[in-house]
C-alpha atoms as a PDB file:
ATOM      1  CA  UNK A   1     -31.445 -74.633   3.287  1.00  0.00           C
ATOM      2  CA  UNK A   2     -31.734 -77.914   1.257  1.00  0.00           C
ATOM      3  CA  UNK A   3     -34.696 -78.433  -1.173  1.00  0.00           C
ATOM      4  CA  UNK A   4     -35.919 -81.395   1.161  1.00  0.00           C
ATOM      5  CA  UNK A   5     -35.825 -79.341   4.242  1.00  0.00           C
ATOM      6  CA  UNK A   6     -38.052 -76.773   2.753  1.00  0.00           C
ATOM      7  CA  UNK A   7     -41.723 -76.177   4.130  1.00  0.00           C
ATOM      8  CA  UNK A   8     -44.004 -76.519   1.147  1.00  0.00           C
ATOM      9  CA  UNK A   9     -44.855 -72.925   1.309  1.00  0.00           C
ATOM     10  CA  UNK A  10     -41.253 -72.564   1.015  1.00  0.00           C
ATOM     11  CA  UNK A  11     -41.498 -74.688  -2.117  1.00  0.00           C
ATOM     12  CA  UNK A  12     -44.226 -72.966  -3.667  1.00  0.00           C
ATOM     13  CA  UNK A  13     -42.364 -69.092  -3.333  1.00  0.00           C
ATOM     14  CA  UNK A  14     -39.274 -70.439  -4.048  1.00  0.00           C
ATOM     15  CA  UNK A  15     -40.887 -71.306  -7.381  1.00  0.00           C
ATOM     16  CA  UNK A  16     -43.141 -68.125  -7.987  1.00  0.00           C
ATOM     17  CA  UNK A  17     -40.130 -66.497  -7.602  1.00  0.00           C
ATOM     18  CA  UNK A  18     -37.698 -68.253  -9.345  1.00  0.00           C
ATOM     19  CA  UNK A  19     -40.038 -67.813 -12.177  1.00  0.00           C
ATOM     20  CA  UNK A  20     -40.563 -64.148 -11.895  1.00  0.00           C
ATOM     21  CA  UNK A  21     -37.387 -63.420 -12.062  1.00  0.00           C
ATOM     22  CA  UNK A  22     -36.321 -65.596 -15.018  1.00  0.00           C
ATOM     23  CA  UNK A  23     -39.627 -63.394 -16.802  1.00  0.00           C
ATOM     24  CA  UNK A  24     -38.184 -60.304 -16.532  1.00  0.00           C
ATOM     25  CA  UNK A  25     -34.415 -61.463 -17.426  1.00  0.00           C
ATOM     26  CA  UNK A  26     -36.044 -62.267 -20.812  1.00  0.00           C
ATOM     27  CA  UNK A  27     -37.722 -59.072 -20.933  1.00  0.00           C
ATOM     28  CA  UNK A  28     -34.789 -57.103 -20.418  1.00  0.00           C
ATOM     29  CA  UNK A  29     -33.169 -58.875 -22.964  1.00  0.00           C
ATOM     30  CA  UNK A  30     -36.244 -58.243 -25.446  1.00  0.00           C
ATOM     31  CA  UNK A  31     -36.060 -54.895 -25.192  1.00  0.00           C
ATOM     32  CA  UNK A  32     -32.427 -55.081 -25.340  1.00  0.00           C
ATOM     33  CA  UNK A  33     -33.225 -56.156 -28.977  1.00  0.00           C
ATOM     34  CA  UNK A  34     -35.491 -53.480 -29.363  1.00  0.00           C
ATOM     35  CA  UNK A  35     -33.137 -50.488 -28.476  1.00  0.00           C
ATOM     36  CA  UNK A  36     -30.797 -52.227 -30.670  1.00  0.00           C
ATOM     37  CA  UNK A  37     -32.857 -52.168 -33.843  1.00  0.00           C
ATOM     38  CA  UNK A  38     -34.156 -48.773 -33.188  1.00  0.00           C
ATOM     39  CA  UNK A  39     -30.206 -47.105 -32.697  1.00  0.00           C
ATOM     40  CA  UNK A  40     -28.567 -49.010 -35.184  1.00  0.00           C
ATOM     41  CA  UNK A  41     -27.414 -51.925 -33.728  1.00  0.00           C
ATOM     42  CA  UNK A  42     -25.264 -52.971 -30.468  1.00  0.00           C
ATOM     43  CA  UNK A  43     -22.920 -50.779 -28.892  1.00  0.00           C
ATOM     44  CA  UNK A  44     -24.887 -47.900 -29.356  1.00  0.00           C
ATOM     45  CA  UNK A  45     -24.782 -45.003 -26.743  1.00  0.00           C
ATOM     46  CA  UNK A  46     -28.457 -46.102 -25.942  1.00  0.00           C
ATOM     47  CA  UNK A  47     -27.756 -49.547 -26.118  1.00  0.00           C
ATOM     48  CA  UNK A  48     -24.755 -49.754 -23.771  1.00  0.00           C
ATOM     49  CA  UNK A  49     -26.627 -46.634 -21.553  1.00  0.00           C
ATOM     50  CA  UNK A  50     -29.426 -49.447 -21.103  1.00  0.00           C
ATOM     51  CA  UNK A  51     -26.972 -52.306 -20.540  1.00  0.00           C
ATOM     52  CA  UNK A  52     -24.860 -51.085 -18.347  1.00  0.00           C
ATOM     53  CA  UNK A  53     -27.099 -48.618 -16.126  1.00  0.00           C
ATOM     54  CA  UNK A  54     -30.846 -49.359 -16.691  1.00  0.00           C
ATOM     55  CA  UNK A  55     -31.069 -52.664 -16.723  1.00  0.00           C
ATOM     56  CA  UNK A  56     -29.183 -53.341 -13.746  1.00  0.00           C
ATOM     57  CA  UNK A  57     -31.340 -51.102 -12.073  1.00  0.00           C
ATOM     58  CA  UNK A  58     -34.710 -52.422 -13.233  1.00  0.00           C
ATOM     59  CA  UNK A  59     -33.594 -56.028 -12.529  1.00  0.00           C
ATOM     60  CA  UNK A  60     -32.769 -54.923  -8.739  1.00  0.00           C
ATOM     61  CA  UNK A  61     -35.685 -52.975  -8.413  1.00  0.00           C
ATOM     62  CA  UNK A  62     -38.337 -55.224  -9.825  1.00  0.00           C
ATOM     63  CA  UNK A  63     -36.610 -57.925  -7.996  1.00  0.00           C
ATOM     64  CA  UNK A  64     -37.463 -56.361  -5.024  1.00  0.00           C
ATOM     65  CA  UNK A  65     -41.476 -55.708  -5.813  1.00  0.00           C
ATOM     66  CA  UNK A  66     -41.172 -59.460  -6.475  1.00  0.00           C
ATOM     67  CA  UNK A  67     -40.146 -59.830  -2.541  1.00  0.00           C
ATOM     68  CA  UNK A  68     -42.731 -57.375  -1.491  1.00  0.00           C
ATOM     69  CA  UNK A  69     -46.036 -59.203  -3.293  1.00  0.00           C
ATOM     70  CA  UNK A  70     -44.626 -62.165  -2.454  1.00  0.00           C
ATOM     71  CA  UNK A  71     -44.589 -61.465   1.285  1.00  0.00           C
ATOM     72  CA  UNK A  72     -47.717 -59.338   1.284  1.00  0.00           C
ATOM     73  CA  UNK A  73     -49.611 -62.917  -0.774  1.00  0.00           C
ATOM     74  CA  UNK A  74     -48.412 -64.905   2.681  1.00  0.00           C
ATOM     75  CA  UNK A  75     -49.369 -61.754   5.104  1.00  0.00           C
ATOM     76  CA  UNK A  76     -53.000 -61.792   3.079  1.00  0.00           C
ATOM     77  CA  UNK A  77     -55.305 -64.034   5.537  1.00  0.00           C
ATOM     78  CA  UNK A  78     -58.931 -62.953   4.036  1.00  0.00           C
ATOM     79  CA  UNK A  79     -60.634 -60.627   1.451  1.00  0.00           C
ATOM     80  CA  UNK A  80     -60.614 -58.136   4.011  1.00  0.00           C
ATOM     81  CA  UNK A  81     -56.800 -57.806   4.477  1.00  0.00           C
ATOM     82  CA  UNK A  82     -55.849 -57.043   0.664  1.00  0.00           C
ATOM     83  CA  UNK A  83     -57.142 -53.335   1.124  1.00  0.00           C
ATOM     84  CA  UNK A  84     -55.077 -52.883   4.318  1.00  0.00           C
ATOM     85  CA  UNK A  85     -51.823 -54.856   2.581  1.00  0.00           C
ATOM     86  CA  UNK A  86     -51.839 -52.878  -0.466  1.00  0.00           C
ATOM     87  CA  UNK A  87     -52.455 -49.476   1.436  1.00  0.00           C
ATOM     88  CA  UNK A  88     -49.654 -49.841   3.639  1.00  0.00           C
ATOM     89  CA  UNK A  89     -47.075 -51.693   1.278  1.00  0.00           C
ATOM     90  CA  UNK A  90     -47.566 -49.221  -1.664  1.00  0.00           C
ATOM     91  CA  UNK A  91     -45.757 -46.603  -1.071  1.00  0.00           C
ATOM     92  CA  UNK A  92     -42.598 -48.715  -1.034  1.00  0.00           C
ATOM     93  CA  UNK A  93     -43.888 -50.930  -4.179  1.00  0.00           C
ATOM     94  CA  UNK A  94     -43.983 -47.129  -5.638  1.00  0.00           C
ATOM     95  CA  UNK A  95     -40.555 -47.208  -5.369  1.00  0.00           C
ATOM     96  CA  UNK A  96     -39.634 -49.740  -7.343  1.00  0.00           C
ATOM     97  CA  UNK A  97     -41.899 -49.582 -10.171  1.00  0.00           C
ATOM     98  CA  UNK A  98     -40.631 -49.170 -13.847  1.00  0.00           C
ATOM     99  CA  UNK A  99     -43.517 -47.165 -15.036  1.00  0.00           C
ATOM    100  CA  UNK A 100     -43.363 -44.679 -12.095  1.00  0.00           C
ATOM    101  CA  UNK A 101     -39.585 -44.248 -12.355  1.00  0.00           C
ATOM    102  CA  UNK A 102     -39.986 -42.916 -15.473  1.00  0.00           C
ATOM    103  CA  UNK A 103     -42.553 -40.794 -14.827  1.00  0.00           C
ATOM    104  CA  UNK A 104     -42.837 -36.598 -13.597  1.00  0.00           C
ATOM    105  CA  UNK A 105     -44.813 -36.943 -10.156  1.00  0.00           C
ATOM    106  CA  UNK A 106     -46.158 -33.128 -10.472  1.00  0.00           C
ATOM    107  CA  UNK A 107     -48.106 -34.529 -13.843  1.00  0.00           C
ATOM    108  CA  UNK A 108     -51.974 -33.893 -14.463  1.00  0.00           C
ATOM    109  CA  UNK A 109     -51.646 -37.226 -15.171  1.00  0.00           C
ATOM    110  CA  UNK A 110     -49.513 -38.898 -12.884  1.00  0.00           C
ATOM    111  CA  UNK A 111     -51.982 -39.642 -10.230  1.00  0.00           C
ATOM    112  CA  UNK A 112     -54.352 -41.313 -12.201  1.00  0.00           C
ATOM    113  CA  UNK A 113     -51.395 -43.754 -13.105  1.00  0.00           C
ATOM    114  CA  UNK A 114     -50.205 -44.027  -9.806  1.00  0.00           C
ATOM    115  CA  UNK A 115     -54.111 -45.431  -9.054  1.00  0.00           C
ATOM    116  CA  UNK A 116     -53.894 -47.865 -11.933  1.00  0.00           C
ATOM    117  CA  UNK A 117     -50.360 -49.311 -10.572  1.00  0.00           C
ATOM    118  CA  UNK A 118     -51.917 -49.703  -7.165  1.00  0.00           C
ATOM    119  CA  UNK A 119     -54.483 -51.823  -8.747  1.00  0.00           C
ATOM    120  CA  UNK A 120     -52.152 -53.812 -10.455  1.00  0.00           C
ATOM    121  CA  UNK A 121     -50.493 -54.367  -7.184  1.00  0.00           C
ATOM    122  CA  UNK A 122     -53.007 -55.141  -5.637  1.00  0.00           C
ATOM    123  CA  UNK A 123     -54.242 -57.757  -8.179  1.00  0.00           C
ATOM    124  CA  UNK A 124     -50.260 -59.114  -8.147  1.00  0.00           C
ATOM    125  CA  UNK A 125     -50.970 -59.774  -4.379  1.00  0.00           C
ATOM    126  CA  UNK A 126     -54.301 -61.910  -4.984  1.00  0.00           C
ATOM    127  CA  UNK A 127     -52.749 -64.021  -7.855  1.00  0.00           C
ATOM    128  CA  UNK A 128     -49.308 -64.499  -5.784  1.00  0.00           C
ATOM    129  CA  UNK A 129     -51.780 -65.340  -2.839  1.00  0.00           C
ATOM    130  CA  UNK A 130     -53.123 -68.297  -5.284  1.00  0.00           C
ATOM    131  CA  UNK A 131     -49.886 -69.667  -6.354  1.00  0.00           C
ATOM    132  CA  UNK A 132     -48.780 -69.689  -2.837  1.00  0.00           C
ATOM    133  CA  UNK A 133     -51.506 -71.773  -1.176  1.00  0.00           C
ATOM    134  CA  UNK A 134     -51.776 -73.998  -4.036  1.00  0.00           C
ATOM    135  CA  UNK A 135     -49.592 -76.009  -2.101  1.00  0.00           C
ATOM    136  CA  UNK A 136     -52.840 -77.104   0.011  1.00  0.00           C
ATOM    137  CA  UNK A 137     -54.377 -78.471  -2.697  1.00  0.00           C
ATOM    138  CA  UNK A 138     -52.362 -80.800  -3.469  1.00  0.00           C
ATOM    139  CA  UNK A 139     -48.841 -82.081  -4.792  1.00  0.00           C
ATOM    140  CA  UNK A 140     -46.306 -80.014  -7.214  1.00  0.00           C
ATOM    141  CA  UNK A 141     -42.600 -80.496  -8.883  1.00  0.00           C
ATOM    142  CA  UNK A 142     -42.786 -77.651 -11.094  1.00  0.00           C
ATOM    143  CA  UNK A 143     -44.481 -73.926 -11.385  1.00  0.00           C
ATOM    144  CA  UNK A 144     -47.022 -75.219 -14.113  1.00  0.00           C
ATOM    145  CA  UNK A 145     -48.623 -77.857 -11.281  1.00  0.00           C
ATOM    146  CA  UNK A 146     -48.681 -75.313  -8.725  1.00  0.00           C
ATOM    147  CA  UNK A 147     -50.671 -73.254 -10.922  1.00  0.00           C
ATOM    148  CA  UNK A 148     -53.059 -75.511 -12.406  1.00  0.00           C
ATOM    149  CA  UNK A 149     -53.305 -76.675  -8.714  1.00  0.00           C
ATOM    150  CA  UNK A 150     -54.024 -72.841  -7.690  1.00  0.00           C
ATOM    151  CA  UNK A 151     -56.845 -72.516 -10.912  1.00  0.00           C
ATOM    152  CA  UNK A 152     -57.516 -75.317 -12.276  1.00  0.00           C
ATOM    153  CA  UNK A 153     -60.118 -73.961 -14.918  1.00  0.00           C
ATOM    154  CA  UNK A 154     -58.183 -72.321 -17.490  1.00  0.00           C
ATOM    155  CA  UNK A 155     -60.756 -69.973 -18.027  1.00  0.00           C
ATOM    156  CA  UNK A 156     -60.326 -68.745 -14.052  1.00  0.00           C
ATOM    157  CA  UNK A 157     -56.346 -67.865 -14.704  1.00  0.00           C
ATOM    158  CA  UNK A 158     -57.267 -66.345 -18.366  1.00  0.00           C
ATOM    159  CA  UNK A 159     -59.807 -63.662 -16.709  1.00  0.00           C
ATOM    160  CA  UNK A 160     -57.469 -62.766 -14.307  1.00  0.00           C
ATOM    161  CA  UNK A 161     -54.557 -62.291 -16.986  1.00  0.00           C
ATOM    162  CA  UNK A 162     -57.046 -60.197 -18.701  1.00  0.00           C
ATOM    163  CA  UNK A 163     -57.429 -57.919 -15.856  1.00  0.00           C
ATOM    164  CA  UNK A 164     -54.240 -57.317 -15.462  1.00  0.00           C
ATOM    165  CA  UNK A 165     -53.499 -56.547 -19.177  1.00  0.00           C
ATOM    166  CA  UNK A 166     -56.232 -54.460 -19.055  1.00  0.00           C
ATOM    167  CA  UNK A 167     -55.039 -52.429 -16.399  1.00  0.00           C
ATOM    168  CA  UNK A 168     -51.446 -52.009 -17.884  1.00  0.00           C
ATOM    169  CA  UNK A 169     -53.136 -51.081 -21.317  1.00  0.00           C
ATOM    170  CA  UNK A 170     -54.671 -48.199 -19.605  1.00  0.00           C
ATOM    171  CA  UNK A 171     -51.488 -47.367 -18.213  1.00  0.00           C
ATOM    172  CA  UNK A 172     -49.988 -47.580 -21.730  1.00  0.00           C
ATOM    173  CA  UNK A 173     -52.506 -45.087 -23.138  1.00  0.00           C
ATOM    174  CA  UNK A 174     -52.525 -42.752 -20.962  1.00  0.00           C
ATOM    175  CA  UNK A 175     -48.805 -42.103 -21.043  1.00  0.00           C
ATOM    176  CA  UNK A 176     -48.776 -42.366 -24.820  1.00  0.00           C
ATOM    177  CA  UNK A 177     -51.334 -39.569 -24.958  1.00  0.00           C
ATOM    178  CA  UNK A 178     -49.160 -37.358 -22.397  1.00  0.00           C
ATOM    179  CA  UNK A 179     -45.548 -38.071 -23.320  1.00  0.00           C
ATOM    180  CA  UNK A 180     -44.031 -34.883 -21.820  1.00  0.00           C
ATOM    181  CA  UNK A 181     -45.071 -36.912 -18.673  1.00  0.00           C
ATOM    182  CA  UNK A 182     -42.014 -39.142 -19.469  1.00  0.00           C
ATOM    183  CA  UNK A 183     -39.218 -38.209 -17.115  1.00  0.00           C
ATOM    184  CA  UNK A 184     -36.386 -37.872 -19.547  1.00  0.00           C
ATOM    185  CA  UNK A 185     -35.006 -35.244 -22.386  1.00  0.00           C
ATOM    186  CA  UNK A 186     -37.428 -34.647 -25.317  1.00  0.00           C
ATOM    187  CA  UNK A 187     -35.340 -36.648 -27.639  1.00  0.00           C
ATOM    188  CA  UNK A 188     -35.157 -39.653 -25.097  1.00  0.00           C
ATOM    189  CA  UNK A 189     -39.004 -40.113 -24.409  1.00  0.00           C
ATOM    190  CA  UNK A 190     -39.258 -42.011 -27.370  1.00  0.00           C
ATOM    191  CA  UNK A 191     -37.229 -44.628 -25.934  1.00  0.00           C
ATOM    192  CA  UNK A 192     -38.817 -44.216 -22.257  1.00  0.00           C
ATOM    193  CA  UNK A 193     -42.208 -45.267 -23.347  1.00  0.00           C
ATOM    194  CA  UNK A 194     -40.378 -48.118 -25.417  1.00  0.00           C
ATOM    195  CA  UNK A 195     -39.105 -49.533 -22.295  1.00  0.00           C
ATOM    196  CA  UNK A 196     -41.830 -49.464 -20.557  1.00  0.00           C
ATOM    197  CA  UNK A 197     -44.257 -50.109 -23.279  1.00  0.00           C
ATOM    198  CA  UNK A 198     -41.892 -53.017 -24.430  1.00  0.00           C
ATOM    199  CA  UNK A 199     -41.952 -54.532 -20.927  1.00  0.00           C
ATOM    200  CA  UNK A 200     -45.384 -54.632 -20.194  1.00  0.00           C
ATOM    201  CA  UNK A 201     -46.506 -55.759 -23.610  1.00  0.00           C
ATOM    202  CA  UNK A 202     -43.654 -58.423 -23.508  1.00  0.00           C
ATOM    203  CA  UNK A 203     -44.757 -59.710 -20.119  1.00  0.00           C
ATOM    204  CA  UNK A 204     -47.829 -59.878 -21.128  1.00  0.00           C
ATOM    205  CA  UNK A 205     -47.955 -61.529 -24.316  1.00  0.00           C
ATOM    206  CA  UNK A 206     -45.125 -63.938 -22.125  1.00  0.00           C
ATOM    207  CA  UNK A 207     -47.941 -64.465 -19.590  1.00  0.00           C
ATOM    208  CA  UNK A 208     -50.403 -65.174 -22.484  1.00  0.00           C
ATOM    209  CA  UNK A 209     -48.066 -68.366 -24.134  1.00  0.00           C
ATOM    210  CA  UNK A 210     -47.160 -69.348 -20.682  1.00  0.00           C
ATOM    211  CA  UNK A 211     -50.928 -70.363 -20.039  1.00  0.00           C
ATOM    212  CA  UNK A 212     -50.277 -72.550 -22.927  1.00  0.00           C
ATOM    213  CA  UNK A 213     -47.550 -74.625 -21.283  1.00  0.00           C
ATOM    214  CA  UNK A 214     -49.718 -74.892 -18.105  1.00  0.00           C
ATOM    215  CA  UNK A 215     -53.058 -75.952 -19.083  1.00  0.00           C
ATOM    216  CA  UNK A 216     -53.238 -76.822 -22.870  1.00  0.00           C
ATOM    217  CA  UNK A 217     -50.042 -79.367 -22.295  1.00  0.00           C
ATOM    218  CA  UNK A 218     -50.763 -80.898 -19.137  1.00  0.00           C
ATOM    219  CA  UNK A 219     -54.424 -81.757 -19.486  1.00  0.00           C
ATOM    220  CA  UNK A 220     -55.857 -78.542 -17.623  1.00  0.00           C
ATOM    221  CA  UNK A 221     -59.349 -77.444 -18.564  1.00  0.00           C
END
């Protein structure tokens, strides 16, 4: 399919997505970095371990939540519908998560996690649902007009960034305050919660200059 047979819908999650996915390519390659300076450079076991087998495998997988709030944000008609989407698509977002791979499921603390990470999904659906029917509101080229189209208030897109940092700071806390809950050999947990404490802070703080280049360059409010 050409670009100029596309729908604008098609547009609009070609974009979202395309975006995405270029996010977490640079966070892989931050914490790349990171397990790098913390073994002693590249070509460490760790490093190439991470290189080779995890990152391949959190690319795939979060590539595929990606899909799944993508296509839940088009399924999502009304307020009403988010509780039913994110009930019945979660178990196989759970799947794919980074934080829950890592994680022992017969934790004390493991459910109240797995609650937090539904909330984040369910928040990922609602701002995906945005971006996606921006495309009403007007015309777009590029990812930063379909988002100033879908909030135009800068404030509106900074409160909902905030919720979802806040949500994967809890998630942070909690598993710094339980690390036995990491799935992995004492002397590897260390660098489980980097990975997934790297990740989340990185796409966050990415999320946080990103606002920058939509709204502070381009005239938004």
């Amino acid at each position: 399919m050409t670009e100029d047979s596309m729908t604008d819908l098609e547009r609009a999650k070609k974009l979202v997505r395309d975006t995405y996915r270029e996010e977490i390519k640079l966070g892989l390659r931050h914490i790349s970095k990171i397990i790098q300076k913390e073994t002693f450079g590249l070509g460490s076991p760790i490093d190439l371990a991470f290189k080779l087998g995890i990152a391949p495998d959190i690319r795939k997988n979060v590539h595929k939540q990606i899909d799944l709030i993508l296509d839940n944000a088009i399924e999502l008609d009304s307020d009403d519908e988010i509780e039913i989407l994110t009930n019945g698509n979660f178990d196989n977002y759970m799947k794919y998560d980074l934080t829950i791979s890592y994680l022992r499921k017969r934790h004390k603390a493991f459910n109240e996690i797995k609650n937090i990470v539904k909330e984040i999904f369910k928040h990922r659906i609602i701002v995906a649902h945005q971006l996606l029917n921006a495309y009403k509101k007007g015309n777009f080229v590029t990812y930063e007009e379909l988002a100033r189209l879908a909030l135009p208030n800068r404030e509106e897109a900074e409160e909902a960034l905030n919720n979802e940092i806040d949500l994967s700071n809890k998630v942070i806390s909690i598993v710094k305050n339980n690390p036995d809950i990491i799935f992995a050999p004492v002397i590897l947990q260390d660098f489980g919660l980097i990975i997934v404490e790297q990740l989340l802070n990185y796409g966050n703080n990415r999320k946080k200059s990103n606002l920058d280049k939509i709204y502070d360059n381009n005239g938004g409010n």
